[in-house]
N, C-alpha and C. Protein backbone atom coordinates (compact mmCIF):
# COMPACT_ATOMS: atom_id res chain seq x y z
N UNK A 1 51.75 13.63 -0.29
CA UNK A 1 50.92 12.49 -0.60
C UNK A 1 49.73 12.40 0.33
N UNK A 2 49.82 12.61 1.37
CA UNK A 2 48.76 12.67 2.50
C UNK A 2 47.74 13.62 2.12
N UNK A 3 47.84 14.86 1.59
CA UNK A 3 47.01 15.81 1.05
C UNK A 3 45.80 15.22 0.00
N UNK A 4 46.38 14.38 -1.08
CA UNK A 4 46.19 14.09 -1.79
C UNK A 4 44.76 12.03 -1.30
N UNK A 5 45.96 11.64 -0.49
CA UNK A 5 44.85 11.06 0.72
C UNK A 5 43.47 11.24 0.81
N UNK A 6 43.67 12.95 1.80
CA UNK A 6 42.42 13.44 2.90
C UNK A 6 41.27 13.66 1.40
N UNK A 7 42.18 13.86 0.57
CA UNK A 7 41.20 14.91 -0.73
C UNK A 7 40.19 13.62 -1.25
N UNK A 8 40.94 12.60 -1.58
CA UNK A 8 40.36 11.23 -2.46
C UNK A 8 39.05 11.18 -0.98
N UNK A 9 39.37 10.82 0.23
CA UNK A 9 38.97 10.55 1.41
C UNK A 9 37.36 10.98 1.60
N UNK A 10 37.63 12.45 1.19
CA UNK A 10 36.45 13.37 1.69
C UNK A 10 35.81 13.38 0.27
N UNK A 11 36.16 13.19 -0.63
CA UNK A 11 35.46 12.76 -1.99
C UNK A 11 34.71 11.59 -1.90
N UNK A 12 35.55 10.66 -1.28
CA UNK A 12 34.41 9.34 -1.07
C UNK A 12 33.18 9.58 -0.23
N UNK A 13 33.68 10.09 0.71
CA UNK A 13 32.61 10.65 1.88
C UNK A 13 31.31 11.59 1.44
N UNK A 14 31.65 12.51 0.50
CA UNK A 14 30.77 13.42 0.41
C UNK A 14 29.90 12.46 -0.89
N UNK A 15 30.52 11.68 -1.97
CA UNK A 15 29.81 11.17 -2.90
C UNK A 15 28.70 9.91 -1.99
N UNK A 16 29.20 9.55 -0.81
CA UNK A 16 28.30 8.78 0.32
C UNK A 16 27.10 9.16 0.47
N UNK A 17 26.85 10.36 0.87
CA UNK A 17 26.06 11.83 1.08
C UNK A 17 25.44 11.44 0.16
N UNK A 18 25.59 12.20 -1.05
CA UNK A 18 24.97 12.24 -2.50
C UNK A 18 23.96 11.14 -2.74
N UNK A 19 24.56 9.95 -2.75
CA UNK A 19 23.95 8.74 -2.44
C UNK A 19 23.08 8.26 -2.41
N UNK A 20 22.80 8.47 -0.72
CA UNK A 20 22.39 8.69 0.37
C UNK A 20 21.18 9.35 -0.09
N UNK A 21 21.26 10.91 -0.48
CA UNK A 21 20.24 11.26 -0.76
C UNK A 21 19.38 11.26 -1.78
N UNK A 22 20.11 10.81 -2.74
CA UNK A 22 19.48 10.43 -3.79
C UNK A 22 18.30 9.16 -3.47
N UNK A 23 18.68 8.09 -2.60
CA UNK A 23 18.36 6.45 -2.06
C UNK A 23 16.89 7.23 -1.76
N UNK A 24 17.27 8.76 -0.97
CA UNK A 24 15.97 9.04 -0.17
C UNK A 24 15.06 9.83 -0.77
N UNK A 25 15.03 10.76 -1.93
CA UNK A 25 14.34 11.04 -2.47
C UNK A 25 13.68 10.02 -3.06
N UNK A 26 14.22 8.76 -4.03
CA UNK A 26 13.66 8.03 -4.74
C UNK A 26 12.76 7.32 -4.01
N UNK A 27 12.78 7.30 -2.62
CA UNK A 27 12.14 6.84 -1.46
C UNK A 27 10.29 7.95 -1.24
N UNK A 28 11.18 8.65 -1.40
CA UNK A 28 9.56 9.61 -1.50
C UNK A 28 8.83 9.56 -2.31
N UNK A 29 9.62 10.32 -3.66
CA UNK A 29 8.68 9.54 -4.92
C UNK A 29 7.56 8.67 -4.75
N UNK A 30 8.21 7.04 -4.00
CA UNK A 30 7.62 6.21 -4.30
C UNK A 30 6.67 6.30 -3.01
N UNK A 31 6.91 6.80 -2.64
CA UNK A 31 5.22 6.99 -1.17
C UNK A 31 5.01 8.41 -1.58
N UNK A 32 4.58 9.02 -2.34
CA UNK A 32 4.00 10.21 -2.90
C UNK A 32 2.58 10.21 -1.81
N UNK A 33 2.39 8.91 -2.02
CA UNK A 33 0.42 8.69 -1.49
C UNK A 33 0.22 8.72 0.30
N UNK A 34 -0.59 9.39 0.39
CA UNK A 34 -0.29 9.27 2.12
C UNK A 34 -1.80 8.71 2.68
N UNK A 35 -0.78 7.76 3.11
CA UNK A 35 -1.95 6.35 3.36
C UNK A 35 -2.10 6.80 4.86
N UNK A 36 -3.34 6.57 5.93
CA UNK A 36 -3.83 6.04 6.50
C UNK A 36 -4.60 5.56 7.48
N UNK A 37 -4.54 4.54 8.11
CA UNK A 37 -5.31 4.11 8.67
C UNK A 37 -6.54 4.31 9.44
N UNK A 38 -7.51 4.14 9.16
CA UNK A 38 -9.22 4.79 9.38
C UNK A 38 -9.71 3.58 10.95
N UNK A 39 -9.70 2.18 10.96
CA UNK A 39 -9.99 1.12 11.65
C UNK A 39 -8.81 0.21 10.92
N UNK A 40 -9.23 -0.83 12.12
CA UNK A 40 -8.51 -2.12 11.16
C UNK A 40 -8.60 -2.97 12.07
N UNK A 41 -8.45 -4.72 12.12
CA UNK A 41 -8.14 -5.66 12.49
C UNK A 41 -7.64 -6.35 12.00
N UNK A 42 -7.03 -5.95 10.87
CA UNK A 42 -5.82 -6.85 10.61
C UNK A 42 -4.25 -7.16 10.63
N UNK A 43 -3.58 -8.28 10.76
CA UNK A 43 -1.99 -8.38 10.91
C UNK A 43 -1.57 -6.98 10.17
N UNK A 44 -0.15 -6.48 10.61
CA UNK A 44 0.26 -5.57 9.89
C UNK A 44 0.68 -5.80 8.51
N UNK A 45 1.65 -7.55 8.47
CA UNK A 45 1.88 -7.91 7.67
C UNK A 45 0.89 -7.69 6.22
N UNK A 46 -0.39 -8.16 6.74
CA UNK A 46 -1.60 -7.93 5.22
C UNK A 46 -2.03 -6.30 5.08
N UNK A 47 -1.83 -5.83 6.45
CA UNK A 47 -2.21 -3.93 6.04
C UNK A 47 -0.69 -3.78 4.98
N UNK A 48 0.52 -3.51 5.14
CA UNK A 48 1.38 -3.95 3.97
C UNK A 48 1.31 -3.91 2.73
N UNK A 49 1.10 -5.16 2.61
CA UNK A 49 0.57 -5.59 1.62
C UNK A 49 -0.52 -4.80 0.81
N UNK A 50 -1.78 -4.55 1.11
CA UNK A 50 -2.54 -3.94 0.66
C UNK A 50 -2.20 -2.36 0.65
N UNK A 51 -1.37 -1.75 1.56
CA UNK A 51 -1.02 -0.26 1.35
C UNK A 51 0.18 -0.44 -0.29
N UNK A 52 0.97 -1.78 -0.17
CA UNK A 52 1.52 -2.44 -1.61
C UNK A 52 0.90 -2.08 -3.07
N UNK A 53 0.05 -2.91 -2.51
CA UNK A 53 -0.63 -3.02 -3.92
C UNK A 53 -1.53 -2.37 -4.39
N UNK A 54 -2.53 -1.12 -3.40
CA UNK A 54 -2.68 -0.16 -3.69
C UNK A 54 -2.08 0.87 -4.72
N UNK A 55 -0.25 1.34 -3.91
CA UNK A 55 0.63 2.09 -4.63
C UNK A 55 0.87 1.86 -5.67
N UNK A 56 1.14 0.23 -5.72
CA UNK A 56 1.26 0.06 -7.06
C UNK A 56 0.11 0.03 -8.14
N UNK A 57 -1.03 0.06 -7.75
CA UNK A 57 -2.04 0.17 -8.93
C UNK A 57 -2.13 1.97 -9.48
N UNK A 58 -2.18 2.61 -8.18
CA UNK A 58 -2.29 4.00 -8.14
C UNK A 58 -1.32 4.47 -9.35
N UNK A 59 -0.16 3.96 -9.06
CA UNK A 59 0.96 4.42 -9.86
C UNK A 59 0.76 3.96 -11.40
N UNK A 60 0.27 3.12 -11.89
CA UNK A 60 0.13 2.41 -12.64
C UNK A 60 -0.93 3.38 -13.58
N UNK A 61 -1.81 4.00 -12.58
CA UNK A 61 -3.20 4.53 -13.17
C UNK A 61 -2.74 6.19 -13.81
N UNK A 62 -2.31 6.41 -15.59
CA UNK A 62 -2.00 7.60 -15.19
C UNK A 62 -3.77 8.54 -15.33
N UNK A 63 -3.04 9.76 -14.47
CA UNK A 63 -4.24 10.47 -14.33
C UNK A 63 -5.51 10.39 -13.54
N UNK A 64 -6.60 10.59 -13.93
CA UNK A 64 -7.95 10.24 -12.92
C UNK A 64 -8.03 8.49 -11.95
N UNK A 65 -8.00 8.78 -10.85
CA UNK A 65 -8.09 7.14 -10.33
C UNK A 65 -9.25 6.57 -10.85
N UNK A 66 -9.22 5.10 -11.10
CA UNK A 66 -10.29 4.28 -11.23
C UNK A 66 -10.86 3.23 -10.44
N UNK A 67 -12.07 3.94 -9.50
CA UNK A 67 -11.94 2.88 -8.41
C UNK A 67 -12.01 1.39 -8.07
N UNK A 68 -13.22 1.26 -9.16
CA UNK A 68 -13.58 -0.20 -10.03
C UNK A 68 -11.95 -0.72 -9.97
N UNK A 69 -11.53 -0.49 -10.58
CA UNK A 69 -9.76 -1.13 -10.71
C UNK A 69 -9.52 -1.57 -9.56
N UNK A 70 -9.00 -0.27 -9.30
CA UNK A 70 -8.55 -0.84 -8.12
C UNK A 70 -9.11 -1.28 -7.36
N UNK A 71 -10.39 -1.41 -6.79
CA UNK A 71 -10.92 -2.36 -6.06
C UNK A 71 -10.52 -4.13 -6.08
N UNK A 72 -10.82 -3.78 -7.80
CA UNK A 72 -10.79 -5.24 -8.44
C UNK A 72 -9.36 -5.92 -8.24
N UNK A 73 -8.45 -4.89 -7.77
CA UNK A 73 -7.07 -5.03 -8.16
C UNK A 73 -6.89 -5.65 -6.57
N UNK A 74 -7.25 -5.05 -5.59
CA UNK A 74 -7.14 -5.70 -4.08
C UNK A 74 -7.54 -6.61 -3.78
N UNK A 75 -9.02 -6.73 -4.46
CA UNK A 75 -9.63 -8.27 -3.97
C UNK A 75 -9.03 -9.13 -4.56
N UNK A 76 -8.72 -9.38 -6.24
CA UNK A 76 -8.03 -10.32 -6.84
C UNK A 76 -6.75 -10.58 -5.63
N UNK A 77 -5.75 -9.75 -5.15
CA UNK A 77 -4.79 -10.13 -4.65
C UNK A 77 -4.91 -10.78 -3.63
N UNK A 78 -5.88 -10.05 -3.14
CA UNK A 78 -6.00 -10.87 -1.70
C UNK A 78 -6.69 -12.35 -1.30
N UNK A 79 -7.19 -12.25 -2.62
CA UNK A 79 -8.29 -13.59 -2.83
C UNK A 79 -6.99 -14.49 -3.13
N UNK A 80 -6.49 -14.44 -4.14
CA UNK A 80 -5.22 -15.34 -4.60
C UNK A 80 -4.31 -15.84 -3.52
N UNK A 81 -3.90 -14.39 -2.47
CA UNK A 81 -3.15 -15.19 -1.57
C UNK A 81 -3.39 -15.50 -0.13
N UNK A 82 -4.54 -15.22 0.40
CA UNK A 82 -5.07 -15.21 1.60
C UNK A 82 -6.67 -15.94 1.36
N UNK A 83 -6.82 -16.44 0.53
CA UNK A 83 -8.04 -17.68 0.02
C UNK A 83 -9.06 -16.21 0.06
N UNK A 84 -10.44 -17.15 -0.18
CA UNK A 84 -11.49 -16.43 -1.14
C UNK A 84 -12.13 -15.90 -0.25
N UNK A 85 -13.20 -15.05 -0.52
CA UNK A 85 -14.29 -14.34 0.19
C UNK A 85 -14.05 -12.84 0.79
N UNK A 86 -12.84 -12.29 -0.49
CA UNK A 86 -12.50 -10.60 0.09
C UNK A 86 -13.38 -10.14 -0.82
N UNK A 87 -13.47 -8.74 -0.20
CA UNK A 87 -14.30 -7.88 -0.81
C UNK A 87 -13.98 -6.52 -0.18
N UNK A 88 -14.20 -5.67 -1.42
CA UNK A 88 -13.17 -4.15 -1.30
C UNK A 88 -14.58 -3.15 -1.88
N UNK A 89 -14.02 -2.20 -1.20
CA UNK A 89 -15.03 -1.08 -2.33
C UNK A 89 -14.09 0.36 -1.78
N UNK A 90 -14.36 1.11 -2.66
CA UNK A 90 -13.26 2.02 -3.07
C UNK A 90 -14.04 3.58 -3.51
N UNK A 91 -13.76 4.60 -2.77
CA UNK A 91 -14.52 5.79 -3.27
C UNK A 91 -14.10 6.74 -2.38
N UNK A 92 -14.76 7.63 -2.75
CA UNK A 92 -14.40 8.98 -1.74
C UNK A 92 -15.96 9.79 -1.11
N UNK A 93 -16.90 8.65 -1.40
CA UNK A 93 -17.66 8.90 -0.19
C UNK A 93 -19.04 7.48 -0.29
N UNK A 94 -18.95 6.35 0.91
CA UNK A 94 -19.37 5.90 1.15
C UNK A 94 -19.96 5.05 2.54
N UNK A 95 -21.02 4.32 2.65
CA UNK A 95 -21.37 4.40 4.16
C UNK A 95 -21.26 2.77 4.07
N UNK A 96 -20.85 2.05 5.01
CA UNK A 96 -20.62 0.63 5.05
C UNK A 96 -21.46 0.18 6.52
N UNK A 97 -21.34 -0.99 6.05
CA UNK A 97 -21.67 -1.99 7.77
C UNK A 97 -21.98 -2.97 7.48
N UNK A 98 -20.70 -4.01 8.05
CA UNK A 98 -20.31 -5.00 6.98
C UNK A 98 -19.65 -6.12 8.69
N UNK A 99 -19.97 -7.66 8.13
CA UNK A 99 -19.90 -8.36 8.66
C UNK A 99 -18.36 -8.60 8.46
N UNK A 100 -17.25 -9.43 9.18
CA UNK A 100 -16.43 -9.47 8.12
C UNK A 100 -15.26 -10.81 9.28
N UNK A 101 -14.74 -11.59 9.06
CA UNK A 101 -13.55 -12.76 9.96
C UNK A 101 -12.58 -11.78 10.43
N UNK A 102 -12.37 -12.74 11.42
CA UNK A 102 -11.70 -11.85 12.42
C UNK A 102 -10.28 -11.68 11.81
N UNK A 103 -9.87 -10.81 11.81
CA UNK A 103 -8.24 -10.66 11.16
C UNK A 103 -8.54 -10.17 9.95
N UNK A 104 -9.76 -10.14 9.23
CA UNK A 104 -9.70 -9.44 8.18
C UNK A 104 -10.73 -8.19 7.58
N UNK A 105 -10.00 -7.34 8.25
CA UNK A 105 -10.97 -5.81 7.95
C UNK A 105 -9.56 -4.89 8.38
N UNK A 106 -9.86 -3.62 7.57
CA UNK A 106 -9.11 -2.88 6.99
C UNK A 106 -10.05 -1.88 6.05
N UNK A 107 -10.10 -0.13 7.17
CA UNK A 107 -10.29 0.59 6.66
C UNK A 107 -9.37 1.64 6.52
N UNK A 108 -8.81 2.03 5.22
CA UNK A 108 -7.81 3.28 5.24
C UNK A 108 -8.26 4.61 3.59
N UNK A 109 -7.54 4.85 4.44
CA UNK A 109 -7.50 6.42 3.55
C UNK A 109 -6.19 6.42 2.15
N UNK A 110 -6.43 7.05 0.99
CA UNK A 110 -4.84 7.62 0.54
C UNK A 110 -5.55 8.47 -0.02
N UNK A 111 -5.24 9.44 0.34
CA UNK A 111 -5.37 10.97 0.15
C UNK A 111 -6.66 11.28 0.25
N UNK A 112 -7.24 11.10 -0.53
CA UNK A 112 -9.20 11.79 0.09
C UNK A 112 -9.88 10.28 -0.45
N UNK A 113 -9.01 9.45 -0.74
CA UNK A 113 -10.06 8.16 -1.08
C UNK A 113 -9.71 7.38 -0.20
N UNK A 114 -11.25 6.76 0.07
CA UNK A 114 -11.54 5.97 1.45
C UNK A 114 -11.45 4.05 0.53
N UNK A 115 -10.72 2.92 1.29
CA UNK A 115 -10.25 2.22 1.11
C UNK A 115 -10.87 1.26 2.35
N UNK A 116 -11.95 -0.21 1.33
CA UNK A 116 -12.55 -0.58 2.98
C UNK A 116 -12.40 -1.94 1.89
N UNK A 117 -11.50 -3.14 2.66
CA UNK A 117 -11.23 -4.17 2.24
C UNK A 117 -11.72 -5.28 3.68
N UNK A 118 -12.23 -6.20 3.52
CA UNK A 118 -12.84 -7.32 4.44
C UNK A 118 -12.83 -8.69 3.77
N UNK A 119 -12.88 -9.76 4.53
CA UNK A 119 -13.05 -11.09 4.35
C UNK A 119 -14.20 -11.32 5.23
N UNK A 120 -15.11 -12.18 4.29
CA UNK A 120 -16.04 -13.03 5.21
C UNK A 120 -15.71 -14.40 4.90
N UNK A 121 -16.32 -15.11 6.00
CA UNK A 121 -16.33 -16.89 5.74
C UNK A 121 -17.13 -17.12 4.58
N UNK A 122 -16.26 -18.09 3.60
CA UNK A 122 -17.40 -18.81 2.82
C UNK A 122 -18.26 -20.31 3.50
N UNK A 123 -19.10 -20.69 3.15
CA UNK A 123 -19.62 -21.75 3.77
C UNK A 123 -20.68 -22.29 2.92
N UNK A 124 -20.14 -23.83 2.81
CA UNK A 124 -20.93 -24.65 1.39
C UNK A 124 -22.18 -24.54 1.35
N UNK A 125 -22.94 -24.31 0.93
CA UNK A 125 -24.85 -24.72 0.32
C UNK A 125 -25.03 -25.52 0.67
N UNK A 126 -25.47 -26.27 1.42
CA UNK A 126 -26.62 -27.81 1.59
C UNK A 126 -28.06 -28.00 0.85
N UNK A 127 -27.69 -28.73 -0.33
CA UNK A 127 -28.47 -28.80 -0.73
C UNK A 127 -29.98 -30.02 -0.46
């Protein structure tokens, strides 16, 4: 009976394994994109986020990227949850110099496309 034990035992163990590696491939898959970081001043929490919702647009896009999109796709998010006045631009070759609140700038890379997201202050008109 003990034989029969070690056997069930090391069956559980090795299907652990299996698992295991399966958990970690599906893990790669999903970071296929190799993000990063060019500058930045922002929380890690919002770099995150935006390396987020990047992947997920990327993934979303089959075939040729569209940068327009995704641009549109970062600022919408970030505007929605970190209030208004982001602004993104998206390409694989451009020259910037850009004003931007403190905590919010973020330049990165995924794969040969350059990724430059910022917040400025808005501030009312006096009319």
């Amino acid at each position: 009976m003990e034989a029969a034990e070690e056997l069930e035992r090391r069956s559980k163990f090795l299907n652990s394994l299996i698992q295991k590696k399966k958990a970690m491939e599906q893990q790669n898959q999903n970071d296929q994109f190799n993000f990063r970081v060019r500058a930045s001043d922002m929380p890690l929490p919002l770099q995150n986020k935006a390396f987020k919702c990047a992947r997920d647009h990327l993934n979303s896009m089959p075939g040729k990227l569209d940068s327009k999109r995704l641009a549109l796709a970062l600022k919408k998010e970030f505007d929605s949850s970190y209030g208004p006045a982001w602004h993104c631009i998206v390409g694989t070759s451009f020259g910037s110099y850009v004003t931007h609140s403190l905590g919010g700038f973020l330049y990165f890379s995924i794969d040969k496309v350059y990724v430059l997201l910022f917040k400025t202050a808005v501030e009312p008109l006096d009319h």
